[in-house]
Each structure stands twice: as structure tokens, then as C-alpha cells.
C-alpha atoms as a PDB file:
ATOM      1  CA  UNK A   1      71.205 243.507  95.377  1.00  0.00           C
ATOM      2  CA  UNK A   2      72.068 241.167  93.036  1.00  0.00           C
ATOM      3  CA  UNK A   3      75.784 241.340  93.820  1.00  0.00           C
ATOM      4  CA  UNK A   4      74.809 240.487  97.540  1.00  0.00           C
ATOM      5  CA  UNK A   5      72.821 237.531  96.105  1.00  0.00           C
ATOM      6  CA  UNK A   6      75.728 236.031  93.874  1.00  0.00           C
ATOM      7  CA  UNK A   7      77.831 236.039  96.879  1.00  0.00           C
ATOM      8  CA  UNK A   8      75.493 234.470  98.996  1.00  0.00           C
ATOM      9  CA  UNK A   9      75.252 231.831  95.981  1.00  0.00           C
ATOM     10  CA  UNK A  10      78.930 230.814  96.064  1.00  0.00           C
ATOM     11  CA  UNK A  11      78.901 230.988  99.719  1.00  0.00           C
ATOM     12  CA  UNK A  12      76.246 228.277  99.854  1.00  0.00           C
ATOM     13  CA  UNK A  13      77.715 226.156  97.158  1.00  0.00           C
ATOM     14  CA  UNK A  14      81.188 226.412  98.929  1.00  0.00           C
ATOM     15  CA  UNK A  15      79.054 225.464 102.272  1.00  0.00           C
ATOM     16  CA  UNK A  16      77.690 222.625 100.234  1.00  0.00           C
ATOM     17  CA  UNK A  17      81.280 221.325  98.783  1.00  0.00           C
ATOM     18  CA  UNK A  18      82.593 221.489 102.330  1.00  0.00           C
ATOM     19  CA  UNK A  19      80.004 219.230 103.861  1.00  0.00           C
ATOM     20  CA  UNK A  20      80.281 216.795 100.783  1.00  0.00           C
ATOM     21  CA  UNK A  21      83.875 216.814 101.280  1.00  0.00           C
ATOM     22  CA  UNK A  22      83.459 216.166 105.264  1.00  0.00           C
ATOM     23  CA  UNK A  23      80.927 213.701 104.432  1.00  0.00           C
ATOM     24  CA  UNK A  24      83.166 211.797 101.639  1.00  0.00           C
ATOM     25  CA  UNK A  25      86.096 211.916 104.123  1.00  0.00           C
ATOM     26  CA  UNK A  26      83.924 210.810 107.257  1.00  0.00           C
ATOM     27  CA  UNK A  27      82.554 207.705 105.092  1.00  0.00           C
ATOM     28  CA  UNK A  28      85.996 206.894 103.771  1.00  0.00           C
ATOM     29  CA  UNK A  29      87.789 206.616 107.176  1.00  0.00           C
ATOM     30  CA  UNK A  30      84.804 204.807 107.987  1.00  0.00           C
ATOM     31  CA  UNK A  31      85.108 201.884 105.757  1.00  0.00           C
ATOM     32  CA  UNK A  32      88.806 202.182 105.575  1.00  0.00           C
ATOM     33  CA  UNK A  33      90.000 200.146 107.778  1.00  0.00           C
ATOM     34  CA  UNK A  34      87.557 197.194 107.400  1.00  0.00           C
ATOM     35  CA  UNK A  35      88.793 197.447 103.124  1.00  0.00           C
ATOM     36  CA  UNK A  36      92.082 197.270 104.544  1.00  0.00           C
ATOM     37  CA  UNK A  37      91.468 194.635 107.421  1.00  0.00           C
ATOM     38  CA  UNK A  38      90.183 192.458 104.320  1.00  0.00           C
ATOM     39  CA  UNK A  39      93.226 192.819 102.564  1.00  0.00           C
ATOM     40  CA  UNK A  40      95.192 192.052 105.738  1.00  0.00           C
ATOM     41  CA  UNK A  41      93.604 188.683 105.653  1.00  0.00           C
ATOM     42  CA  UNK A  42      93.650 187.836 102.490  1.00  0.00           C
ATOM     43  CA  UNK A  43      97.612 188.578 102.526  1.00  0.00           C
ATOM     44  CA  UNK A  44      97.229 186.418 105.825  1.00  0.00           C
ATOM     45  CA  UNK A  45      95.571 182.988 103.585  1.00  0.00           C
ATOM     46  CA  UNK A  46      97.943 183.736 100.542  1.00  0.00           C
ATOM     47  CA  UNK A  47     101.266 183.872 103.491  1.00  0.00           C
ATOM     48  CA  UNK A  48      99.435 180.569 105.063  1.00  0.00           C
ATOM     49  CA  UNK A  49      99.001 178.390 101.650  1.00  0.00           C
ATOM     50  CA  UNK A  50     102.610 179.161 100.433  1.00  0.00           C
ATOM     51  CA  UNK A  51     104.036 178.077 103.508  1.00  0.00           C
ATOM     52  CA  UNK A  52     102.122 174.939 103.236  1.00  0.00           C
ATOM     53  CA  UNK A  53     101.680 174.209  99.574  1.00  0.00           C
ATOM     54  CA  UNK A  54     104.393 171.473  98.882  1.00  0.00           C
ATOM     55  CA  UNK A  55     106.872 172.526  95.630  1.00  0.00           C
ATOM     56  CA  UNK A  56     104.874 170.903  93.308  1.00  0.00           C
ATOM     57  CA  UNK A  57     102.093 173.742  94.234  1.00  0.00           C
ATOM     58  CA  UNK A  58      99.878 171.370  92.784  1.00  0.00           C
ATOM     59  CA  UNK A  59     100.645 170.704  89.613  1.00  0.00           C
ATOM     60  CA  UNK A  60     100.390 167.132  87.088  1.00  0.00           C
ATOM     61  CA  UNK A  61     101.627 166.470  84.579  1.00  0.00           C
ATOM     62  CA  UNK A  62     100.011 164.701  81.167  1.00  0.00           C
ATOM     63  CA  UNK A  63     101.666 161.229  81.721  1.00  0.00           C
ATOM     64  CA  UNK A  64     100.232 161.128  85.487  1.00  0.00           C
ATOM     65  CA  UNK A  65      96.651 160.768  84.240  1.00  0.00           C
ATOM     66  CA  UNK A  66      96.037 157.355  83.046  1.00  0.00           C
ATOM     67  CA  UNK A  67      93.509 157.500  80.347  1.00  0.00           C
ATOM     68  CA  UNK A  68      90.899 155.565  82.253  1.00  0.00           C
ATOM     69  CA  UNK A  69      91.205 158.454  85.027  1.00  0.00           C
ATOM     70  CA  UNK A  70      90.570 161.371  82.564  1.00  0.00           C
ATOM     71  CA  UNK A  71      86.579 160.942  83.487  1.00  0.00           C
ATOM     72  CA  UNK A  72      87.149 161.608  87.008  1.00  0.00           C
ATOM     73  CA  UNK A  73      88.062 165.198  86.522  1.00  0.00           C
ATOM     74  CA  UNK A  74      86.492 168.099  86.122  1.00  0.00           C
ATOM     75  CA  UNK A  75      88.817 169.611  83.545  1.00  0.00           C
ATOM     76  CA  UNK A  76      88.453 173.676  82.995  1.00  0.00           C
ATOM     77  CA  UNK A  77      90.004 175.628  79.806  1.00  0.00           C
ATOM     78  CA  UNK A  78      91.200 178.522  81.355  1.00  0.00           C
ATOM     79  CA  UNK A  79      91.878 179.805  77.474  1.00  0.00           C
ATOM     80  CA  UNK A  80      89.912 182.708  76.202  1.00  0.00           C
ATOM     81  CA  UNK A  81      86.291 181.242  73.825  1.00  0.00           C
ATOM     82  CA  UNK A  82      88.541 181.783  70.890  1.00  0.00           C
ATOM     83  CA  UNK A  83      91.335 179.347  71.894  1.00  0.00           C
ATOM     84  CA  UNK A  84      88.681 176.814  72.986  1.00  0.00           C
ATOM     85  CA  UNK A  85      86.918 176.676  69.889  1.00  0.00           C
ATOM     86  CA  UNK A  86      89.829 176.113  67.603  1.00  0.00           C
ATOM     87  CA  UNK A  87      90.250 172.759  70.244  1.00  0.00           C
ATOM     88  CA  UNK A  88      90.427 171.954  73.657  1.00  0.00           C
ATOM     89  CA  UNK A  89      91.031 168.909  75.964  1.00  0.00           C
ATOM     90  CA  UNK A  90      87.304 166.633  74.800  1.00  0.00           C
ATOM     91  CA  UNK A  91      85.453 167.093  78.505  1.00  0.00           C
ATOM     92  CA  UNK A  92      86.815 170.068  79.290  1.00  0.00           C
ATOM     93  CA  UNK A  93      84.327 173.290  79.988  1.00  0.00           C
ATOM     94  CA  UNK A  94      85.782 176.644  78.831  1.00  0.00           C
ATOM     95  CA  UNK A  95      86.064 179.221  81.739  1.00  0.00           C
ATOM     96  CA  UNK A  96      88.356 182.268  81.196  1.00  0.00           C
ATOM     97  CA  UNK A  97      91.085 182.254  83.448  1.00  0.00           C
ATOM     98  CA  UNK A  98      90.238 185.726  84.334  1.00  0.00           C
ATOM     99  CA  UNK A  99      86.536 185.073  85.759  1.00  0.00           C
ATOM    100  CA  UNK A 100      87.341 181.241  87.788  1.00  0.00           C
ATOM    101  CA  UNK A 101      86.808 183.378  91.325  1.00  0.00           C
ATOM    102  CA  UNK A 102      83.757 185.144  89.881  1.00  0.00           C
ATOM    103  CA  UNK A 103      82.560 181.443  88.622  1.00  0.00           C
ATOM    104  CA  UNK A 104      83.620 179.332  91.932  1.00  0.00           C
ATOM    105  CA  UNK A 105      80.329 178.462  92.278  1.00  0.00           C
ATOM    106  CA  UNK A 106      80.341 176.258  89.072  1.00  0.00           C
ATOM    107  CA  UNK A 107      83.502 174.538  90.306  1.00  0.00           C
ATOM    108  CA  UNK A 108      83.075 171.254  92.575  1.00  0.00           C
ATOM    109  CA  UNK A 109      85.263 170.498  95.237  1.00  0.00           C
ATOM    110  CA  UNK A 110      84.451 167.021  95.997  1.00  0.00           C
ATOM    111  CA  UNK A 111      86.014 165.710  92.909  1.00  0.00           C
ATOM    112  CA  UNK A 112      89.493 166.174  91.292  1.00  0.00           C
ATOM    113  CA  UNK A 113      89.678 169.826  89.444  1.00  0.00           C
ATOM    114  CA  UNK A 114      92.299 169.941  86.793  1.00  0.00           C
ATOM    115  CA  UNK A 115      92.789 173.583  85.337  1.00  0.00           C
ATOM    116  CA  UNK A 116      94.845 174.191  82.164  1.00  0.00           C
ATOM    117  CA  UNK A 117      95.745 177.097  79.357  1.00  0.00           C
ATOM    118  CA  UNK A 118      98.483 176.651  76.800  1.00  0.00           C
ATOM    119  CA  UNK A 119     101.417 176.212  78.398  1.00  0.00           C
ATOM    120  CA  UNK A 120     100.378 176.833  82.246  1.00  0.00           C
ATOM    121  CA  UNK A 121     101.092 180.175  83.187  1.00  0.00           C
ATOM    122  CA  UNK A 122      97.635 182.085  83.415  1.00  0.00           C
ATOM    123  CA  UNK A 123      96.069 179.136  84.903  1.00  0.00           C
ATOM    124  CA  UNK A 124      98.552 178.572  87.170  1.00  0.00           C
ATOM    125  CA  UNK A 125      97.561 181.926  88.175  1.00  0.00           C
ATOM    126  CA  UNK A 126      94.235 180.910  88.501  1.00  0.00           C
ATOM    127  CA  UNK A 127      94.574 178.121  89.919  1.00  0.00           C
ATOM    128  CA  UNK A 128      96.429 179.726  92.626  1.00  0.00           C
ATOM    129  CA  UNK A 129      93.317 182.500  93.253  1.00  0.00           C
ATOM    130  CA  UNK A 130      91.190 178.932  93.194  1.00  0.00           C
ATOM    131  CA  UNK A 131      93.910 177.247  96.101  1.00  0.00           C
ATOM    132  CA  UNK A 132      93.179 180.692  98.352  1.00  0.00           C
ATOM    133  CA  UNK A 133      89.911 180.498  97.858  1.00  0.00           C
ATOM    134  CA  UNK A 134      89.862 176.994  99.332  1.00  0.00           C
ATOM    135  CA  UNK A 135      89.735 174.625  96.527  1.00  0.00           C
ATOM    136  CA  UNK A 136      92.766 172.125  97.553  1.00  0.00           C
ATOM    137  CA  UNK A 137      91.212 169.709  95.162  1.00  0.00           C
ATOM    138  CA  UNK A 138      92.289 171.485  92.114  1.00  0.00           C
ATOM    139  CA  UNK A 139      95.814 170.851  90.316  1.00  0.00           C
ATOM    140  CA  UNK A 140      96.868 172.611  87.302  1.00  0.00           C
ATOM    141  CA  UNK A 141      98.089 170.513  83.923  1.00  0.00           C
ATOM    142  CA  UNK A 142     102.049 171.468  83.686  1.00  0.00           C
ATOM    143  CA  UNK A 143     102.893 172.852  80.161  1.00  0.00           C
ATOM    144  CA  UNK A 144      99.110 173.311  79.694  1.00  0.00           C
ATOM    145  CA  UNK A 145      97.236 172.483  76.432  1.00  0.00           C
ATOM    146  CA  UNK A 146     100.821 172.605  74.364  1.00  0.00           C
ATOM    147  CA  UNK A 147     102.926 170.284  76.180  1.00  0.00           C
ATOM    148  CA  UNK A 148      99.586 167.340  76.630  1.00  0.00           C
ATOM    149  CA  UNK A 149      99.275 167.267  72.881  1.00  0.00           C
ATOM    150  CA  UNK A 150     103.067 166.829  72.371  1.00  0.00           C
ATOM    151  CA  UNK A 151     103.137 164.126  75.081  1.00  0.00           C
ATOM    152  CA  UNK A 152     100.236 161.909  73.307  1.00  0.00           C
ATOM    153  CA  UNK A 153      96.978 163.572  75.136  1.00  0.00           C
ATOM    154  CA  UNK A 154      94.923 161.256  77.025  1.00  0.00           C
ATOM    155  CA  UNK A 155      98.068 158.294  75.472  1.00  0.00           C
ATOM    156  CA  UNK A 156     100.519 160.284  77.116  1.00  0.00           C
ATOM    157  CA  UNK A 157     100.380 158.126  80.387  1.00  0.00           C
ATOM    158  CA  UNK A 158     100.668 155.069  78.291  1.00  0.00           C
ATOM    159  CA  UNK A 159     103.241 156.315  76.219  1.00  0.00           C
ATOM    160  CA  UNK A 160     105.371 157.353  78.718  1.00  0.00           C
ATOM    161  CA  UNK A 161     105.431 153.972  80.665  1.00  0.00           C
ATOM    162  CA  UNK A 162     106.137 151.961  77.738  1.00  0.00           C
ATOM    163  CA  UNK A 163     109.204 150.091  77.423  1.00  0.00           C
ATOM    164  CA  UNK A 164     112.282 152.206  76.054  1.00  0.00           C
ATOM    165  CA  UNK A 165     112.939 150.636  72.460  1.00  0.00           C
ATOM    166  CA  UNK A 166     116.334 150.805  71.597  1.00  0.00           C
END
């Protein structure tokens, strides 16, 4: 008796997995192709902005910004807290390069957005997830943090218009 009721145990529990399993599959060809029709399109915008981003992909540069223009931006440290406490660009508001899609809503896009980390690359990768997303306002600071402070900071506009002294 008890023999009959072991296998009637396992034959329930194997009844069980199969169902689960049928159930897991069913759901997962479900939503399937609407995960992968959402990829599809975002391939689609990401295809669409690099063929009509110009080759700048929207970069500045430090000596582009005149000094009196600096207030006009809304300037984001894409540097990690750390970074940002040991200095940042006076203004700026610290927002990890990593989270800028999962903070868009902080991010205006009816005024100039100017993204920056220490030399450029990670918020140049950010700043591309921002330019997908639909912020065309944004432009990313060339050379990032680094390369302002060596060209003067909010002088280096100034200093690179001056007159070549010889």
C-alpha cells in the first residue's frame, strides 16, 4: 500500500512539473515576441539617430562656452558621488552615468543639457542612451572634467580667443 502511494506521489509531482513547465513555456512564447518587438525598435531609433546625428554626435568643447553662457546649462556629473565630492564643475548636479535613463525625469529638455565625466567616455555613453531617448538638447563636454580644467574652466573660452603672444 504504501509503495502504490509513493508512486502515485511522484506521478503527481511529475504531473505537476509538466504543467509548470507547459505553463512557463506557454507564457514565455507569449511575451516573446512583444520583448523582442521592443528590442526591434529600439535597434530601429539607435539605426535612425546615427544616421542622422552629424560627426560631432553632439559634443562641445570647454572653449565653446563663453563664461557668461555657463548659467544657461543644466550641467550633469556623470562621475560616481566619490569623484564629485573631491570637485566638480560649480552648478553641476551629480547623476551617475549609469542611472541618467532611470533619472530622465529630472533632466529638462527645454534648455541646453551639458553631460560630462573625466575625460568623456562614460558620459558619452550616456549621453548617447539620453539622444535615443529623445533628448536632442543635450551635448556632452569633450575631454570631460580633465581636459576643462586644463583648458582654464569656465576662462577657457576667453583664453582660447585671446591674441597669440609671441
Amino acid at each position: 500500500m504504501l509503495a502504490k502511494y509513493h508512486r502515485m506521489l511522484i506521478l503527481l509531482s511529475m504531473t505537476f512539473q509538466t504543467n509548470t513547465l507547459a505553463a512557463l513555456a506557454a507564457v514565455t512564447l507569449t511575451f516573446a515576441p512583444a520583448a523582442w518587438a521592443d528590442k526591434a525598435a529600439v535597434i530601429d531609433e539607435m539605426e535612425a539617430y546615427l544616421e542622422f546625428v552629424d560627426y560631432g554626435g553632439g559634443v562641445m568643447f570647454a572653449e565653446q562656452i563663453p563664461k557668461e553662457d555657463w548659467p544657461r546649462f543644466f550641467v550633469i556629473d556623470a562621475r560616481d558621488a566619490g569623484q564629485f565630492a573631491r570637485g566638480h564643475i560649480p552648478g553641476a548636479i551629480n547623476m551617475d552615468w549609469r542611472t541618467v535613463l532611470a533619472n530622465r525625469n529630472q533632466i529638462p529638455k527645454d534648455r541646453p543639457v551639458l553631460i560630462y565625466c573625466n575625460t568623456g567616455s562614460l558620459s558619452a555613453q550616456a549621453g548617447f542612451a539620453l539622444r535615443v531617448a529623445g533628448w536632442d538638447n543635450l551635448r556632452i563636454l569633450q575631454g570631460g572634467m580633465e581636459e576643462w580644467k586644463a583648458k582654464g574652466g569656465f576662462d577657457a573660452a576667453a583664453r582660447a580667443t585671446r591674441p597669440a603672444s609671441h
